[in-house]
Protein backbone atom coordinates (compact mmCIF):
# COMPACT_ATOMS: atom_id res chain seq x y z
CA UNK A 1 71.34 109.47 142.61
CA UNK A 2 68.50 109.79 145.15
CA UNK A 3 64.97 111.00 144.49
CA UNK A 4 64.07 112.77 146.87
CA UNK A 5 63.14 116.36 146.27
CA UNK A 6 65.38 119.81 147.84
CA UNK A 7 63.90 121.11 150.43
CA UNK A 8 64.55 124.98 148.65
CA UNK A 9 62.08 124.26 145.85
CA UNK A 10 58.88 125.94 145.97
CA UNK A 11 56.19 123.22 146.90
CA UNK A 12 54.13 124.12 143.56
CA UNK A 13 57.59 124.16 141.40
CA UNK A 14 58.00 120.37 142.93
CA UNK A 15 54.18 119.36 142.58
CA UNK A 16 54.84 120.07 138.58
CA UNK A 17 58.19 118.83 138.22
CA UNK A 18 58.18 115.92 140.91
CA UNK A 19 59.02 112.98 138.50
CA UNK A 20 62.38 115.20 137.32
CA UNK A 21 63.58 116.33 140.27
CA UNK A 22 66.68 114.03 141.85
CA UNK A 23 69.01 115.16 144.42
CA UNK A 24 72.89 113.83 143.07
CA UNK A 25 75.28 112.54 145.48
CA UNK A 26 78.75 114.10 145.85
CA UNK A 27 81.18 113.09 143.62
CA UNK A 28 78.01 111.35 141.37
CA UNK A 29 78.36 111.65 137.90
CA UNK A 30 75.47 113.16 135.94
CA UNK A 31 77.06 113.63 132.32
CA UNK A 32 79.63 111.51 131.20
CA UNK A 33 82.35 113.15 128.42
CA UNK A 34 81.28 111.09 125.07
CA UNK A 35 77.77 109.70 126.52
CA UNK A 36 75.38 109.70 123.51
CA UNK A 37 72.20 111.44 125.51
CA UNK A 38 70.43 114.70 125.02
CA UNK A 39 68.73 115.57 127.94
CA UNK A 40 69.06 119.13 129.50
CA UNK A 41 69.83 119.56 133.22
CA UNK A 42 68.63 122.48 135.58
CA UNK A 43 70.89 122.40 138.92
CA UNK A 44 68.84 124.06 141.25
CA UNK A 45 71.42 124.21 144.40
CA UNK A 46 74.84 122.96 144.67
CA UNK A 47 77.86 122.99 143.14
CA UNK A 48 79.39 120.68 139.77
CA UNK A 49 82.27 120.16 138.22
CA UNK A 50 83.22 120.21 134.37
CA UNK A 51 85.62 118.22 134.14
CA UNK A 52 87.44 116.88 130.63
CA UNK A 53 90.33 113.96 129.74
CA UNK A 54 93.48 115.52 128.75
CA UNK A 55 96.00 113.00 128.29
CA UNK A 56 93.75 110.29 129.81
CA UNK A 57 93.55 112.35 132.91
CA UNK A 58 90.23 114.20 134.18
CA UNK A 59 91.34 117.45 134.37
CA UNK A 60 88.94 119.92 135.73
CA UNK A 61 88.21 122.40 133.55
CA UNK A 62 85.20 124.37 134.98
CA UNK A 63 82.64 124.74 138.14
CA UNK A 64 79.34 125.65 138.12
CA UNK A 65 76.75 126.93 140.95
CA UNK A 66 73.28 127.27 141.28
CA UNK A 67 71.24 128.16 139.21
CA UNK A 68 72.03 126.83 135.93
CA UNK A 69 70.86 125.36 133.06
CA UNK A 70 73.48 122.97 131.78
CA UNK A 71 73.80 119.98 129.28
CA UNK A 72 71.82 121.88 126.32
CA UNK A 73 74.68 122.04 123.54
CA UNK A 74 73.89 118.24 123.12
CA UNK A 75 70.24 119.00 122.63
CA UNK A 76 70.93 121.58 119.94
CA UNK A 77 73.91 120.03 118.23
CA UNK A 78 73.01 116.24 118.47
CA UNK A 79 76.71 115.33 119.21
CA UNK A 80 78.24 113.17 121.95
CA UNK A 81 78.72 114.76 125.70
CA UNK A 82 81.92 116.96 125.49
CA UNK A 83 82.88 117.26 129.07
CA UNK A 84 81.87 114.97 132.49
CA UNK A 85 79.80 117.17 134.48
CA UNK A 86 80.09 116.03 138.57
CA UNK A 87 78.88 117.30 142.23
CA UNK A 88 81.15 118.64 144.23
């Protein structure tokens, strides 16, 4: 993970939001399938995978693309990450 900010975001959107703003990357991991953490991720450019363990294998199960809200069903349901969520 680096912090520093995308160049595509609005300077006032990055004056407000500078201390949550990170640029991932590829191939970093942001969620992790059975991580115990409730934060909620906006992905403001790029592309992720969703990617779960079938048989002890990541299989990919899902991408994602700008813009997107993503990581909220832990948020709301208080359970453990279902799925590793990656940029690609």
């Amino acid at each position: 993970m680096q912090n520093s900010i995308p160049s595509n975001i609005p300077r006032e959107e990055q004056e407000k939001f500078a201390n949550h703003l990170y640029r991932y990357q590829y191939d970093s991991v942001i969620i992790q399938e059975g991580q115990d953490d409730h934060a909620v991720y906006l992905l403001r450019e790029g592309t992720l995978a969703i990617e779960k363990l079938i048989g002890n294998k990541p299989t990919r199960i899902s991408t994602m693309e700008a813009v997107n809200f993503f990581g909220e069903m832990a948020l709301i349901t208080r359970a453990k990450r279902t799925a590793t969520v990656k940029v690609i």
